[in-house]
C-alpha atoms as a PDB file:
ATOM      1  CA  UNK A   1       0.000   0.000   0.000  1.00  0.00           C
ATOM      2  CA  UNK A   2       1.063   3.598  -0.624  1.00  0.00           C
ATOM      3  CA  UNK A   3       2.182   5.790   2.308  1.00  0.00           C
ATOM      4  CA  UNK A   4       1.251   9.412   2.275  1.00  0.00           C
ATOM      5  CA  UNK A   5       3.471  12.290   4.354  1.00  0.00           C
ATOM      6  CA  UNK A   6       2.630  15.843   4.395  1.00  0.00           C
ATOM      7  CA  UNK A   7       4.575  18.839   5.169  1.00  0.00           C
ATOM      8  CA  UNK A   8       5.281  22.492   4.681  1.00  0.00           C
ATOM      9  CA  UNK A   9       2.107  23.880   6.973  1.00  0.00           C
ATOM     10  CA  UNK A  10       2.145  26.525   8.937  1.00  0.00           C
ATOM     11  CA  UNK A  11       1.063  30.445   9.430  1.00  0.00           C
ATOM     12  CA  UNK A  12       1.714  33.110   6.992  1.00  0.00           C
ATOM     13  CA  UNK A  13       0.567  36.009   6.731  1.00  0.00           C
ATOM     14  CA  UNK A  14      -1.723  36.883   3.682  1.00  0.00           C
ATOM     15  CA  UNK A  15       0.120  37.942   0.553  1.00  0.00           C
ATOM     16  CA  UNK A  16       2.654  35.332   1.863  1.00  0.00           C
ATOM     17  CA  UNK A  17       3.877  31.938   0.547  1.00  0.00           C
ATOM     18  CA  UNK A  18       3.987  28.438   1.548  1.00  0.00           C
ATOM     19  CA  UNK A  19       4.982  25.265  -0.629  1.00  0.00           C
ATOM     20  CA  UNK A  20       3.139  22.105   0.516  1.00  0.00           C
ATOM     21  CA  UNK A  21       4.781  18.566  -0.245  1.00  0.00           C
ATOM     22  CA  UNK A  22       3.520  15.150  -0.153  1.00  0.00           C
ATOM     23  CA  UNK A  23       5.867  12.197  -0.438  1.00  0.00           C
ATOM     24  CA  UNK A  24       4.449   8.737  -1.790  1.00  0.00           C
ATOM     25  CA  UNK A  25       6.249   5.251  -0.880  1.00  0.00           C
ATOM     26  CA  UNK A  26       5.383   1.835  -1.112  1.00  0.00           C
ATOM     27  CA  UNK A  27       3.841   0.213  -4.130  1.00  0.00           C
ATOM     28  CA  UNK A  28       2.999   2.692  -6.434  1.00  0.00           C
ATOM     29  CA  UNK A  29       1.143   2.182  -9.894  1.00  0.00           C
ATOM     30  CA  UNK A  30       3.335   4.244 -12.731  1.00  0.00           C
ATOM     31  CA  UNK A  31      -0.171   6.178 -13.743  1.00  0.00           C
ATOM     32  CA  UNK A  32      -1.677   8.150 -10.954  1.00  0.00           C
ATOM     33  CA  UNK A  33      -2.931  11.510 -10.209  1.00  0.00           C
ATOM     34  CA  UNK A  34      -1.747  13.099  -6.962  1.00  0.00           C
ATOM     35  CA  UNK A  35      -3.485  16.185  -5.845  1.00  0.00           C
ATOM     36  CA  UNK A  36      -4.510  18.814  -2.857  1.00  0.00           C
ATOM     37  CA  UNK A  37      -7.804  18.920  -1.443  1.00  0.00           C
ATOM     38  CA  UNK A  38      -8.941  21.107   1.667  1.00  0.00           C
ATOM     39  CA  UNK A  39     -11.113  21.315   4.208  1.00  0.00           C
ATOM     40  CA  UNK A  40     -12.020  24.671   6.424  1.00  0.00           C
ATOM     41  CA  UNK A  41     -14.585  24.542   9.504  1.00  0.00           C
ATOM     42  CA  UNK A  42     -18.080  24.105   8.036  1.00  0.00           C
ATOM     43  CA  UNK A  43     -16.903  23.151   4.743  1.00  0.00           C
ATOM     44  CA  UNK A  44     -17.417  21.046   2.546  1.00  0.00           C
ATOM     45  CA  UNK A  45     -13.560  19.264   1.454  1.00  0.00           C
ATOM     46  CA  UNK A  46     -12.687  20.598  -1.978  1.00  0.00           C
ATOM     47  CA  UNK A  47     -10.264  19.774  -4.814  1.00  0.00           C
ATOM     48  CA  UNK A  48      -7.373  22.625  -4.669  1.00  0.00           C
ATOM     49  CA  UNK A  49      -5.263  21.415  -7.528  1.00  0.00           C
ATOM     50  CA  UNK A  50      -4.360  17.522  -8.537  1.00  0.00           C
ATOM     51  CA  UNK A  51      -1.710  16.772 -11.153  1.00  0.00           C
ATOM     52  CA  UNK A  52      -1.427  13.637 -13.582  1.00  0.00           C
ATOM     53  CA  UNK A  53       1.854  11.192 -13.440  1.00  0.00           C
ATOM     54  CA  UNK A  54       1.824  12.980 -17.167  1.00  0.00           C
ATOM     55  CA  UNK A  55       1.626  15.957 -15.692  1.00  0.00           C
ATOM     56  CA  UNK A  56      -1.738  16.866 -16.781  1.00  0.00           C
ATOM     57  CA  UNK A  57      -2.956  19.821 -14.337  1.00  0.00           C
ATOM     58  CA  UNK A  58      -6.394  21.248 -12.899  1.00  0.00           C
ATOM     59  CA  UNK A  59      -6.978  24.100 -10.321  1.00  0.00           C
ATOM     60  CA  UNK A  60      -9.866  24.837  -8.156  1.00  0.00           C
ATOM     61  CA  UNK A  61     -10.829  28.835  -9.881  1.00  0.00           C
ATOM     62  CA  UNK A  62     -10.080  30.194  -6.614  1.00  0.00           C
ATOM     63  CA  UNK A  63      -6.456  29.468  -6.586  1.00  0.00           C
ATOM     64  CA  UNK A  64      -5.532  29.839 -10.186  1.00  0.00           C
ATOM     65  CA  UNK A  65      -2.707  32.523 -10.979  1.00  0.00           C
ATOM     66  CA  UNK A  66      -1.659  32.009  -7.115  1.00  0.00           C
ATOM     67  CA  UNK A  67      -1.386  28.133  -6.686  1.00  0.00           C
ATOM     68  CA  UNK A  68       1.436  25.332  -8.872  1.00  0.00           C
ATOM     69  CA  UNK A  69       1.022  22.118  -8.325  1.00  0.00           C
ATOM     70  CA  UNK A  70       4.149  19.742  -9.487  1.00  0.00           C
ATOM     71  CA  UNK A  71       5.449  16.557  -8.864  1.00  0.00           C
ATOM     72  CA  UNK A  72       8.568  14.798  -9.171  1.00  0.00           C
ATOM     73  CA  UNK A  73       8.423  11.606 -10.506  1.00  0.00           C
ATOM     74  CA  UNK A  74      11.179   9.769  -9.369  1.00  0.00           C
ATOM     75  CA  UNK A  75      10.704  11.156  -5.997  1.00  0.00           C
ATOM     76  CA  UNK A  76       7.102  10.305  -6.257  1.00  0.00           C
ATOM     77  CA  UNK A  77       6.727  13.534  -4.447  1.00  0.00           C
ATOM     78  CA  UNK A  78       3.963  16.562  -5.400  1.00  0.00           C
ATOM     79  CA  UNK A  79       4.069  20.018  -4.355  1.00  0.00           C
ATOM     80  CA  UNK A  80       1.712  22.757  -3.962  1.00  0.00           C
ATOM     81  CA  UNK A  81       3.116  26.119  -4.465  1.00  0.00           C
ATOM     82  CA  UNK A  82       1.138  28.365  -2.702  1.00  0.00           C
ATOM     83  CA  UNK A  83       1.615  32.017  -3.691  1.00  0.00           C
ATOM     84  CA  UNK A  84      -0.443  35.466  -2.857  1.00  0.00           C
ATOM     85  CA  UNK A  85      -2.082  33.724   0.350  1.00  0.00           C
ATOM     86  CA  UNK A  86      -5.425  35.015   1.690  1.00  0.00           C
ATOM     87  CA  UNK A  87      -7.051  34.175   4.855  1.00  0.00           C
ATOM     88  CA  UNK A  88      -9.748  33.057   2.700  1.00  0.00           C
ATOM     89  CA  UNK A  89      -7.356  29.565   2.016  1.00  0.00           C
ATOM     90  CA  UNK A  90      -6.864  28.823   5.695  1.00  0.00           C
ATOM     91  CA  UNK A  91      -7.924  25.362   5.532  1.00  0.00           C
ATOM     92  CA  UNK A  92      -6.520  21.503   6.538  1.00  0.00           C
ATOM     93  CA  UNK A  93      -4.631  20.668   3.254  1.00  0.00           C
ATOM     94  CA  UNK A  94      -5.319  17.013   2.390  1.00  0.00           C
ATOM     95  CA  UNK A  95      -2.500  15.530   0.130  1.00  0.00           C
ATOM     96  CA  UNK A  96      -4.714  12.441  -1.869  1.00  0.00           C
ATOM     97  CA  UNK A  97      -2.761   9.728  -4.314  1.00  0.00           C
ATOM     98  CA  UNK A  98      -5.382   7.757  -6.845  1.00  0.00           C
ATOM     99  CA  UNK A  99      -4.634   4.685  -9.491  1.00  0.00           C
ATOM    100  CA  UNK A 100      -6.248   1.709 -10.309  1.00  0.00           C
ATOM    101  CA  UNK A 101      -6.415   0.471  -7.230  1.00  0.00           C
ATOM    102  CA  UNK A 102      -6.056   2.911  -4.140  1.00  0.00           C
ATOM    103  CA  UNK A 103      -7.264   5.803  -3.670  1.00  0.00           C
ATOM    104  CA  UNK A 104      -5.756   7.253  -0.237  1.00  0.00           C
ATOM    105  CA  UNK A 105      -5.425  10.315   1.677  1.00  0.00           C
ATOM    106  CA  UNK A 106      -2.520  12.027   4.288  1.00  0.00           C
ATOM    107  CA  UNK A 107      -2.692  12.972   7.575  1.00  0.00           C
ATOM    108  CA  UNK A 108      -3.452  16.979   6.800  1.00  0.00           C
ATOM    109  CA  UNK A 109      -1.346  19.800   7.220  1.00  0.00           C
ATOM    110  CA  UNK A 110      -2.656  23.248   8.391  1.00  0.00           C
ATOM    111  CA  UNK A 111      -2.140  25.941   6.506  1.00  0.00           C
ATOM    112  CA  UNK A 112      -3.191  29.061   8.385  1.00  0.00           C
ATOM    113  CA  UNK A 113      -3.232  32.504   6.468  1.00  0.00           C
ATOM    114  CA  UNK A 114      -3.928  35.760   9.076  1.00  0.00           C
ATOM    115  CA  UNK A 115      -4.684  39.453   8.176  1.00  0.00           C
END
């Protein structure tokens, strides 16, 4: 099974930066999509950005022109490059790997963005 570990949360202030990664181990299927997803208090969780093993890319509208997503391949590793922060993305950030076969989720990291 694949393993999932998040870092690069934390508090910035808005206008700020933070880059998100998410390294993948175990037994991992060559074509997969890894992607960010977040979650806020009395939200619903929502796709942030997710990124093809082709590198195929899709952003939520609210983060486009502020948020890259990218991934390393041979470090099975994605990022989330988090650019021109508002408090409005202060949210658990969910790192989520999907193939054929699994379709799993890591721990969370906050991201908190103040005024």
């Amino acid at each position: 099974q694949v393993q999932l570990v998040e870092s690069g949360g934390g508090l910035v202030q808005a206008g700020g930066s933070l880059r998100l990664s998410c390294a993948a181990s175990g037994r991992i299927f060559s074509i997969n999509t890894m992607g960010w997803y977040r979650q806020a208090p009395g939200k619903q969780r929502e796709l942030v950005a997710r990124i093809t093993s082709g590198g195929t890319t899709n952003y939520a509208d609210s983060v486009k022109g502020r948020f890259t997503i990218s991934r390393d391949n041979a470090k099975n590793t994605v990022y989330l490059q988090m650019n021109s922060l508002k408090p409005e993305d202060t949210a658990v950030y969910y790192c989520n790997f999907n193939d054929w076969v699994q379709d799993l989720w890591g721990q969370g990291t906050q991201v908190t963005v103040s005024s």
